[in-house]
PDB file of N, CA and C in Angstrom:
ATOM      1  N   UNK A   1       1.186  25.088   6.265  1.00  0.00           N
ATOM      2  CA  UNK A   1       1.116  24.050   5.250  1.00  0.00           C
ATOM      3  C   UNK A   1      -0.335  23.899   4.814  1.00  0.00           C
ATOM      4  N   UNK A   2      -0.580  23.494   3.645  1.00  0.00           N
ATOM      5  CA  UNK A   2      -2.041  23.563   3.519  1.00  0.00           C
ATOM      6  C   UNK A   2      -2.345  21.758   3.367  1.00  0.00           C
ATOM      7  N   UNK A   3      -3.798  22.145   3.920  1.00  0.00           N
ATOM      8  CA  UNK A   3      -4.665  20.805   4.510  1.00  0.00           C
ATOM      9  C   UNK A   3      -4.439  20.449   3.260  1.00  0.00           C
ATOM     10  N   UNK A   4      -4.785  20.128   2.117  1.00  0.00           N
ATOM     11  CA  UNK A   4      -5.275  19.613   1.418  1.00  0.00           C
ATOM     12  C   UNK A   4      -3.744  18.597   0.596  1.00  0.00           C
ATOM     13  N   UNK A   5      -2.676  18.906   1.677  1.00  0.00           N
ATOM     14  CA  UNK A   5      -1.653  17.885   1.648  1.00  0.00           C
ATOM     15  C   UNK A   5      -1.047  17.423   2.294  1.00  0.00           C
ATOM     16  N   UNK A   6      -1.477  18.040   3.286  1.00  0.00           N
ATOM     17  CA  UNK A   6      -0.882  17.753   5.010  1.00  0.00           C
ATOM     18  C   UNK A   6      -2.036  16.539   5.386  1.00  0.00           C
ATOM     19  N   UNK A   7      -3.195  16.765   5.126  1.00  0.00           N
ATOM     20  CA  UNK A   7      -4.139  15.504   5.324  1.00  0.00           C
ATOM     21  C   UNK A   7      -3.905  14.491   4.704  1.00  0.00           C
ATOM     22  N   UNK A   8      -3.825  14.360   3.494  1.00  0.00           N
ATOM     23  CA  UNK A   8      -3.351  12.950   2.988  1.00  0.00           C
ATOM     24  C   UNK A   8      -2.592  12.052   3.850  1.00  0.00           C
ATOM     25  N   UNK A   9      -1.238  12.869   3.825  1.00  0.00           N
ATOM     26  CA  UNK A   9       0.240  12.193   4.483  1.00  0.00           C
ATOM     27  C   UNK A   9      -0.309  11.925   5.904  1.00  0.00           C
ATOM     28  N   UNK A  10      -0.707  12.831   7.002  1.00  0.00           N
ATOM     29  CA  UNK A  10      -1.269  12.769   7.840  1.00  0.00           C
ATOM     30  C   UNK A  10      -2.196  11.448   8.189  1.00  0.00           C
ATOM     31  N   UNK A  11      -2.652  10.803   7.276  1.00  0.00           N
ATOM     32  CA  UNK A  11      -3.765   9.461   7.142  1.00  0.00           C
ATOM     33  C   UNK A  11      -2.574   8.802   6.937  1.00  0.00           C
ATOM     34  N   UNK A  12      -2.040   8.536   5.994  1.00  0.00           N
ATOM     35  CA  UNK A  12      -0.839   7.789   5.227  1.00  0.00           C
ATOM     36  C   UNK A  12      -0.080   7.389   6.447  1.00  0.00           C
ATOM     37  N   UNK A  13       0.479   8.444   7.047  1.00  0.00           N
ATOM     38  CA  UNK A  13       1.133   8.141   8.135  1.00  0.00           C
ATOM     39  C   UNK A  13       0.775   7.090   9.419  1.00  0.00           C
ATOM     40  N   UNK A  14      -0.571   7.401   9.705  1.00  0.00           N
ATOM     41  CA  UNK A  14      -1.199   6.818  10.276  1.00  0.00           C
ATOM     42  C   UNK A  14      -1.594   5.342  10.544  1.00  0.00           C
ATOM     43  N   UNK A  15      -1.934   5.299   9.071  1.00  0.00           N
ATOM     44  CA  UNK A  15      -2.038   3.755   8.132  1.00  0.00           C
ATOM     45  C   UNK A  15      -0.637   3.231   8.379  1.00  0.00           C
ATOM     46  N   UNK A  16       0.068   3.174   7.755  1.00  0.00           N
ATOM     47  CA  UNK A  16       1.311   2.727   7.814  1.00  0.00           C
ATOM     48  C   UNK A  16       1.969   2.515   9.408  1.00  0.00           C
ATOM     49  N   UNK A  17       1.945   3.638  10.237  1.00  0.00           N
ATOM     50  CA  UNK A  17       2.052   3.010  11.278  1.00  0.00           C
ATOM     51  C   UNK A  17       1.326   2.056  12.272  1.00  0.00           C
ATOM     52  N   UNK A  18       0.247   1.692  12.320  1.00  0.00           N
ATOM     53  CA  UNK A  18      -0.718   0.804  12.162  1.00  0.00           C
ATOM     54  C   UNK A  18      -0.629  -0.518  11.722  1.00  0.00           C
ATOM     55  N   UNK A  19      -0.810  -0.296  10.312  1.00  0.00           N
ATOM     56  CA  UNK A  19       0.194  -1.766   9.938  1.00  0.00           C
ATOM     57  C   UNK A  19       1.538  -2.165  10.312  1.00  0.00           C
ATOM     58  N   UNK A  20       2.376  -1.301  10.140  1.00  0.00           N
ATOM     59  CA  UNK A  20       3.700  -1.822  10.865  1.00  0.00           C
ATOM     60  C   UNK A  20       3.488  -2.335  12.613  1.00  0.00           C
ATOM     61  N   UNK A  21       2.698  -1.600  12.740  1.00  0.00           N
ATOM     62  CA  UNK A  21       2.427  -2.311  14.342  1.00  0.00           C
ATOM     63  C   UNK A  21       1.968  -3.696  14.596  1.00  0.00           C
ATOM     64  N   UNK A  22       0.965  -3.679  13.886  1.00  0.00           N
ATOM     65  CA  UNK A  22       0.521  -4.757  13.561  1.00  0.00           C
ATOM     66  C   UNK A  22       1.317  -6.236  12.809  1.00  0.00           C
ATOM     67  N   UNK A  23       2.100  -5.751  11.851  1.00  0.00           N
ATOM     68  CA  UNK A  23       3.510  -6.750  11.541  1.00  0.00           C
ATOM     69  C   UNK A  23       3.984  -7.135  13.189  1.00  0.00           C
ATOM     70  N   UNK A  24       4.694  -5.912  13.371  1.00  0.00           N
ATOM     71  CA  UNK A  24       5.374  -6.431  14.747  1.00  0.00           C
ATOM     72  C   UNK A  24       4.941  -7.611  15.804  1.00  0.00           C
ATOM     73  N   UNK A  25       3.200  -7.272  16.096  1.00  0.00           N
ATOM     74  CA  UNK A  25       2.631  -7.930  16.804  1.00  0.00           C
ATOM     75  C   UNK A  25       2.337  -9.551  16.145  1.00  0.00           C
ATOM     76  N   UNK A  26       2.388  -9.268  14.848  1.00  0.00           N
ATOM     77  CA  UNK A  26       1.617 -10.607  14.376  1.00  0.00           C
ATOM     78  C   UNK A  26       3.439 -11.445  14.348  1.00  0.00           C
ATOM     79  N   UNK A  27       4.606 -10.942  14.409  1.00  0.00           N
ATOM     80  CA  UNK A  27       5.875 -11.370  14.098  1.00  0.00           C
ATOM     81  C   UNK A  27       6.036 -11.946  16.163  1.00  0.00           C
ATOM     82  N   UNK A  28       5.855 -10.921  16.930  1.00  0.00           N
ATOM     83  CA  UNK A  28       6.197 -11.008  18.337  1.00  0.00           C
ATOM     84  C   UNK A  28       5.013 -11.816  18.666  1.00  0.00           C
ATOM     85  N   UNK A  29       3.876 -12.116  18.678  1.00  0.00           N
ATOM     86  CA  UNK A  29       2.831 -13.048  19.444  1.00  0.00           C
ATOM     87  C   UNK A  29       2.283 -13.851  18.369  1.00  0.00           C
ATOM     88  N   UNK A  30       2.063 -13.876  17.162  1.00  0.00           N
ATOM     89  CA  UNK A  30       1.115 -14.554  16.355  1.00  0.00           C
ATOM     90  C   UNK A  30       1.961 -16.053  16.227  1.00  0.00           C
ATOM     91  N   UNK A  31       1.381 -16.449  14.799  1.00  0.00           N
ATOM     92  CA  UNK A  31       2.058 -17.486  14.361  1.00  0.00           C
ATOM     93  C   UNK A  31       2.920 -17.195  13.157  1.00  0.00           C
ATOM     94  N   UNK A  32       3.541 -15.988  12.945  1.00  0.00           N
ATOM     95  CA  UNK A  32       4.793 -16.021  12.433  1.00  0.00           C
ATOM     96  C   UNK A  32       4.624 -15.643  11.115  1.00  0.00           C
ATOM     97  N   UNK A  33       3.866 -15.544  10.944  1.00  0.00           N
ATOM     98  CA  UNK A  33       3.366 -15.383   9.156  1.00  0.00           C
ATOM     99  C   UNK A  33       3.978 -14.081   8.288  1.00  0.00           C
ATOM    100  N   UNK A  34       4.277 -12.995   9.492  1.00  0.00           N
ATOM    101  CA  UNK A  34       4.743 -11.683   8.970  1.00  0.00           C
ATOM    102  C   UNK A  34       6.194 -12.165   9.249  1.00  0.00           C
ATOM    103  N   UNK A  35       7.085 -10.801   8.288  1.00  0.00           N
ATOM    104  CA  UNK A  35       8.435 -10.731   8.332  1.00  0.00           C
ATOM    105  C   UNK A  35       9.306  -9.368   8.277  1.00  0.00           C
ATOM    106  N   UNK A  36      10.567  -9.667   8.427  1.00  0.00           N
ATOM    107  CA  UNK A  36      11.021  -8.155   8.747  1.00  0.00           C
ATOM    108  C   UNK A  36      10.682  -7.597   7.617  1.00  0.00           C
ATOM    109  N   UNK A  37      10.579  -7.852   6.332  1.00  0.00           N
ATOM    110  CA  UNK A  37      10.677  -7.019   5.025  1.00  0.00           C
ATOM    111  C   UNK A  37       9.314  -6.267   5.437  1.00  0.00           C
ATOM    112  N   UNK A  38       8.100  -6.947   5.385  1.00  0.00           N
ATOM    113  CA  UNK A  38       7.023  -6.501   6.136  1.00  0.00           C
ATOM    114  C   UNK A  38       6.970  -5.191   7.546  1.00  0.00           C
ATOM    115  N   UNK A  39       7.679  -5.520   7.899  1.00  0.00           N
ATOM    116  CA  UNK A  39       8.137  -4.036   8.994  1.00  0.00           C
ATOM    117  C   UNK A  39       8.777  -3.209   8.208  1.00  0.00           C
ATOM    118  N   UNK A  40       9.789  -3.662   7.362  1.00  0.00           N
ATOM    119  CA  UNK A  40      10.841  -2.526   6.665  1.00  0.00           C
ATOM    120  C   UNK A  40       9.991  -1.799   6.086  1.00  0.00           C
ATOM    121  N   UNK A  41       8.821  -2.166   5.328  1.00  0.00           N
ATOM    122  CA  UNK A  41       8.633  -1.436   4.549  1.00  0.00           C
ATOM    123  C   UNK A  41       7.443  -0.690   4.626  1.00  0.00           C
ATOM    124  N   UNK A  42       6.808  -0.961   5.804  1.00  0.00           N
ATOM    125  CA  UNK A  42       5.782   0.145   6.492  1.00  0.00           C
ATOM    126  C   UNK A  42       7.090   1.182   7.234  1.00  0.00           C
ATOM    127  N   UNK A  43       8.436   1.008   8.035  1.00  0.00           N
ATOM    128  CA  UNK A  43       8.617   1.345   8.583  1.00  0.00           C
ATOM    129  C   UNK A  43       9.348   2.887   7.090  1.00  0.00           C
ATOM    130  N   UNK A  44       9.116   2.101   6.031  1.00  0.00           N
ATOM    131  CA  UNK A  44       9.942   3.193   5.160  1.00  0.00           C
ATOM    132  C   UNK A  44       8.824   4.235   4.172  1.00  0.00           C
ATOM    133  N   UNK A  45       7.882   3.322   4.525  1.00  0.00           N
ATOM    134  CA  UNK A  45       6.728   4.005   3.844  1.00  0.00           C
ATOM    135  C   UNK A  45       6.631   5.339   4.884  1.00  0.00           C
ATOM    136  N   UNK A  46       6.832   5.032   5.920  1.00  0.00           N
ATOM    137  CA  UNK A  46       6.651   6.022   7.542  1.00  0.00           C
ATOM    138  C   UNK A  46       7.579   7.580   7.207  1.00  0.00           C
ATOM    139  N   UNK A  47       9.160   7.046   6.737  1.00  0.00           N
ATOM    140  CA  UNK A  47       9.803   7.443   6.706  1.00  0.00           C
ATOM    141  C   UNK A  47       9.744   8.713   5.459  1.00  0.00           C
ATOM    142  N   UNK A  48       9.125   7.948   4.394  1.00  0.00           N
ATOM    143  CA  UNK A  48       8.726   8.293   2.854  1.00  0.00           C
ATOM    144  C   UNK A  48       7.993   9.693   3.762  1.00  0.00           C
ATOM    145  N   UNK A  49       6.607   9.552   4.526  1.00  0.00           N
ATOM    146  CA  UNK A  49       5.767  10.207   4.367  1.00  0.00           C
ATOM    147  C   UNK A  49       6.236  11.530   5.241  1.00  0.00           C
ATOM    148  N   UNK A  50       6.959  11.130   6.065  1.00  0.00           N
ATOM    149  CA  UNK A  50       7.696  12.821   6.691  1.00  0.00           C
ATOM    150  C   UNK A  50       8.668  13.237   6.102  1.00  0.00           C
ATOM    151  N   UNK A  51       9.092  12.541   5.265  1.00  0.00           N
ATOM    152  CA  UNK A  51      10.254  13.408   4.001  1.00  0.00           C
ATOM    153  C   UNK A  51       9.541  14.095   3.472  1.00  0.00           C
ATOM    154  N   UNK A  52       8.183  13.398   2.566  1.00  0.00           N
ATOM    155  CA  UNK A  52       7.486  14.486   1.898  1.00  0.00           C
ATOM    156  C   UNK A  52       7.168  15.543   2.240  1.00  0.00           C
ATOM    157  N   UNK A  53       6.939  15.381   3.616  1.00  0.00           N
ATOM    158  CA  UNK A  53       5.769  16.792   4.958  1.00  0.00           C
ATOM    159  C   UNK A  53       7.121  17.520   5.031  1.00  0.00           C
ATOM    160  N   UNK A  54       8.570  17.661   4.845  1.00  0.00           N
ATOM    161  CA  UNK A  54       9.673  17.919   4.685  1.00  0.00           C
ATOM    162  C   UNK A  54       9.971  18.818   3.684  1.00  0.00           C
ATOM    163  N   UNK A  55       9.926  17.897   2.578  1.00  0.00           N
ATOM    164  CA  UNK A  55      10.117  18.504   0.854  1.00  0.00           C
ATOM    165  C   UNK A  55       8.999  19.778   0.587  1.00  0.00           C
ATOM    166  N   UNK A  56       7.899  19.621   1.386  1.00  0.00           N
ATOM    167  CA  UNK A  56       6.736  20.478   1.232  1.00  0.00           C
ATOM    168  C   UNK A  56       6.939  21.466   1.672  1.00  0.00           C
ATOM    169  N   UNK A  57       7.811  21.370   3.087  1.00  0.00           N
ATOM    170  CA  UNK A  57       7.542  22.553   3.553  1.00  0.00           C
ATOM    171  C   UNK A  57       8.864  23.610   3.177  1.00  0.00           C
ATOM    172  N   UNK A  58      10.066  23.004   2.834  1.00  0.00           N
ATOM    173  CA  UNK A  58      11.366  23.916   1.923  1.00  0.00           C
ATOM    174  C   UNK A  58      10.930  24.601   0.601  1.00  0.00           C
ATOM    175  N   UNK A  59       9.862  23.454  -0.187  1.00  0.00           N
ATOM    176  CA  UNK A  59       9.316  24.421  -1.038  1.00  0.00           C
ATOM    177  C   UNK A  59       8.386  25.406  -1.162  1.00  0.00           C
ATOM    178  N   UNK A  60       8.129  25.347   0.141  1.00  0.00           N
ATOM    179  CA  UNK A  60       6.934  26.504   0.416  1.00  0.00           C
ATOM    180  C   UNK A  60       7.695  27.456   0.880  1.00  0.00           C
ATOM    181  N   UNK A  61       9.031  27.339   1.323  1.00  0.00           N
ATOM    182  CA  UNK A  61       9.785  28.332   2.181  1.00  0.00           C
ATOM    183  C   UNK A  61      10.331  29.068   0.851  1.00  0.00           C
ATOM    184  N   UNK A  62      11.151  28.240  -0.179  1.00  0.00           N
ATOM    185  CA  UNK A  62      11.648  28.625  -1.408  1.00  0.00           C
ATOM    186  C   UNK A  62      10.594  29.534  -2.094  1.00  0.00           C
ATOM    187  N   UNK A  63       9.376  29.140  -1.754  1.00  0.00           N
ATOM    188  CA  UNK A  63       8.513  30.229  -2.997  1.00  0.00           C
ATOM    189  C   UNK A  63       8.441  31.192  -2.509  1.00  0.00           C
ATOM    190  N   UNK A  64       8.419  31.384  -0.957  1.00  0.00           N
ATOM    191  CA  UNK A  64       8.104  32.481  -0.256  1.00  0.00           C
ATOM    192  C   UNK A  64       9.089  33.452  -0.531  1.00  0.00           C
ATOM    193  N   UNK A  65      10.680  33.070  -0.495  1.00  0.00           N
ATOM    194  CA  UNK A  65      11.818  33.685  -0.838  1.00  0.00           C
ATOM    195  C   UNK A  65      11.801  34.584  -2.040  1.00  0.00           C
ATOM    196  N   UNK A  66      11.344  33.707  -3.385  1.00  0.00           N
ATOM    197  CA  UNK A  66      11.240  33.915  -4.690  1.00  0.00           C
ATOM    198  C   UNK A  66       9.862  34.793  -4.873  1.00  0.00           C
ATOM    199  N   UNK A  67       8.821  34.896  -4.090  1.00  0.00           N
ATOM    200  CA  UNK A  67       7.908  35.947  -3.749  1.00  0.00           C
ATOM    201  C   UNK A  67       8.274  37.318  -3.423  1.00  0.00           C
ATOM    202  N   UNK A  68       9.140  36.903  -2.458  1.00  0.00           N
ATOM    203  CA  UNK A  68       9.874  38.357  -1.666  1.00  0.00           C
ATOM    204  C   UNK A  68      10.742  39.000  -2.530  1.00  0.00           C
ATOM    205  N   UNK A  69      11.517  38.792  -3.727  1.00  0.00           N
ATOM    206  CA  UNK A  69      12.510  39.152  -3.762  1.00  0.00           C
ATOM    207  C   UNK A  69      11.834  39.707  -5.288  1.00  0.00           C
ATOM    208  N   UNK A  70      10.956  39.006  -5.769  1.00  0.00           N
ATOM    209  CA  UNK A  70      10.385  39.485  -6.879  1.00  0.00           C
ATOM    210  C   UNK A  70       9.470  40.715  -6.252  1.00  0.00           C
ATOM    211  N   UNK A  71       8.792  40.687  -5.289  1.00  0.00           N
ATOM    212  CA  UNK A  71       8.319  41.844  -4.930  1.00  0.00           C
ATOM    213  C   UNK A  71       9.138  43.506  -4.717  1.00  0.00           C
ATOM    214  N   UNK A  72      10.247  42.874  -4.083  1.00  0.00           N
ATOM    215  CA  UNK A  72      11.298  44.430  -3.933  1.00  0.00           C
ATOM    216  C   UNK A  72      11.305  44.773  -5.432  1.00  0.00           C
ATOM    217  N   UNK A  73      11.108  44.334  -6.281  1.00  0.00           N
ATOM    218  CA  UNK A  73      11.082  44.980  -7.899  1.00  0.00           C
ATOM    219  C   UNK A  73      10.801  45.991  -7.819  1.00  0.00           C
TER     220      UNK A  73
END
Protein backbone atom coordinates (compact mmCIF):
# COMPACT_ATOMS: atom_id res chain seq x y z
CA UNK A 1 0.00 0.00 0.00
CA UNK A 2 1.58 3.24 -0.45
CA UNK A 3 2.51 5.64 2.53
CA UNK A 4 1.26 8.49 1.23
CA UNK A 5 -2.37 6.98 2.07
CA UNK A 6 -1.85 4.53 4.44
CA UNK A 7 -0.40 7.48 6.67
CA UNK A 8 -3.18 9.69 6.65
CA UNK A 9 -5.83 6.95 7.73
CA UNK A 10 -3.17 5.55 9.94
CA UNK A 11 -3.23 9.17 12.07
CA UNK A 12 -7.05 9.37 11.44
CA UNK A 13 -7.36 6.21 12.99
CA UNK A 14 -5.50 7.01 15.75
CA UNK A 15 -7.22 10.37 16.45
CA UNK A 16 -10.46 9.01 16.45
CA UNK A 17 -9.67 6.31 18.62
CA UNK A 18 -8.37 8.58 21.16
CA UNK A 19 -11.21 10.66 21.21
CA UNK A 20 -13.63 7.96 21.41
CA UNK A 21 -11.67 6.88 24.41
CA UNK A 22 -11.76 9.76 25.80
CA UNK A 23 -15.84 10.14 25.31
CA UNK A 24 -15.98 6.88 27.11
CA UNK A 25 -13.92 8.08 29.99
CA UNK A 26 -15.40 11.52 30.25
CA UNK A 27 -19.19 9.44 29.97
CA UNK A 28 -17.76 6.49 32.69
CA UNK A 29 -15.84 8.92 35.36
CA UNK A 30 -16.39 12.60 34.44
CA UNK A 31 -19.36 14.70 34.90
CA UNK A 32 -21.39 13.45 32.13
CA UNK A 33 -21.11 16.00 29.56
CA UNK A 34 -20.29 13.41 26.69
CA UNK A 35 -22.87 11.04 25.05
CA UNK A 36 -23.37 7.90 23.21
CA UNK A 37 -23.82 9.81 19.83
CA UNK A 38 -20.33 11.13 20.79
CA UNK A 39 -18.89 7.47 20.97
CA UNK A 40 -21.01 6.46 17.89
CA UNK A 41 -19.47 8.56 15.94
CA UNK A 42 -15.75 8.34 16.65
CA UNK A 43 -16.57 4.73 16.91
CA UNK A 44 -17.83 5.06 13.01
CA UNK A 45 -15.38 7.43 11.97
CA UNK A 46 -12.96 4.23 13.23
CA UNK A 47 -14.95 2.08 11.21
CA UNK A 48 -15.02 4.65 8.04
CA UNK A 49 -11.19 4.60 8.22
CA UNK A 50 -10.49 0.69 7.81
CA UNK A 51 -13.11 0.45 5.12
CA UNK A 52 -11.14 2.90 3.28
CA UNK A 53 -7.52 0.94 4.12
CA UNK A 54 -10.05 -1.86 2.59
CA UNK A 55 -11.43 -0.11 -0.60
CA UNK A 56 -7.65 0.76 -1.21
CA UNK A 57 -6.36 -2.18 -1.10
CA UNK A 58 -9.18 -4.24 -3.74
CA UNK A 59 -8.37 -1.43 -5.90
CA UNK A 60 -4.92 -1.88 -5.96
CA UNK A 61 -5.54 -5.63 -6.36
CA UNK A 62 -8.09 -4.75 -9.39
CA UNK A 63 -5.38 -2.65 -11.18
CA UNK A 64 -2.92 -5.19 -10.71
CA UNK A 65 -5.36 -7.73 -12.48
CA UNK A 66 -6.15 -5.16 -15.30
CA UNK A 67 -2.17 -4.69 -15.55
CA UNK A 68 -1.69 -8.37 -16.01
CA UNK A 69 -4.05 -9.13 -18.42
CA UNK A 70 -3.33 -6.09 -20.57
CA UNK A 71 0.20 -7.18 -20.51
CA UNK A 72 -0.40 -10.92 -22.00
CA UNK A 73 -1.34 -8.65 -25.17
Amino acid sequence: MRWFFHLPLTISFGVATIITLSYLYEMTFGHGRASWFNVLTGVGFMVACVGFHYFYKFIEKLGEKIEGKNNKR
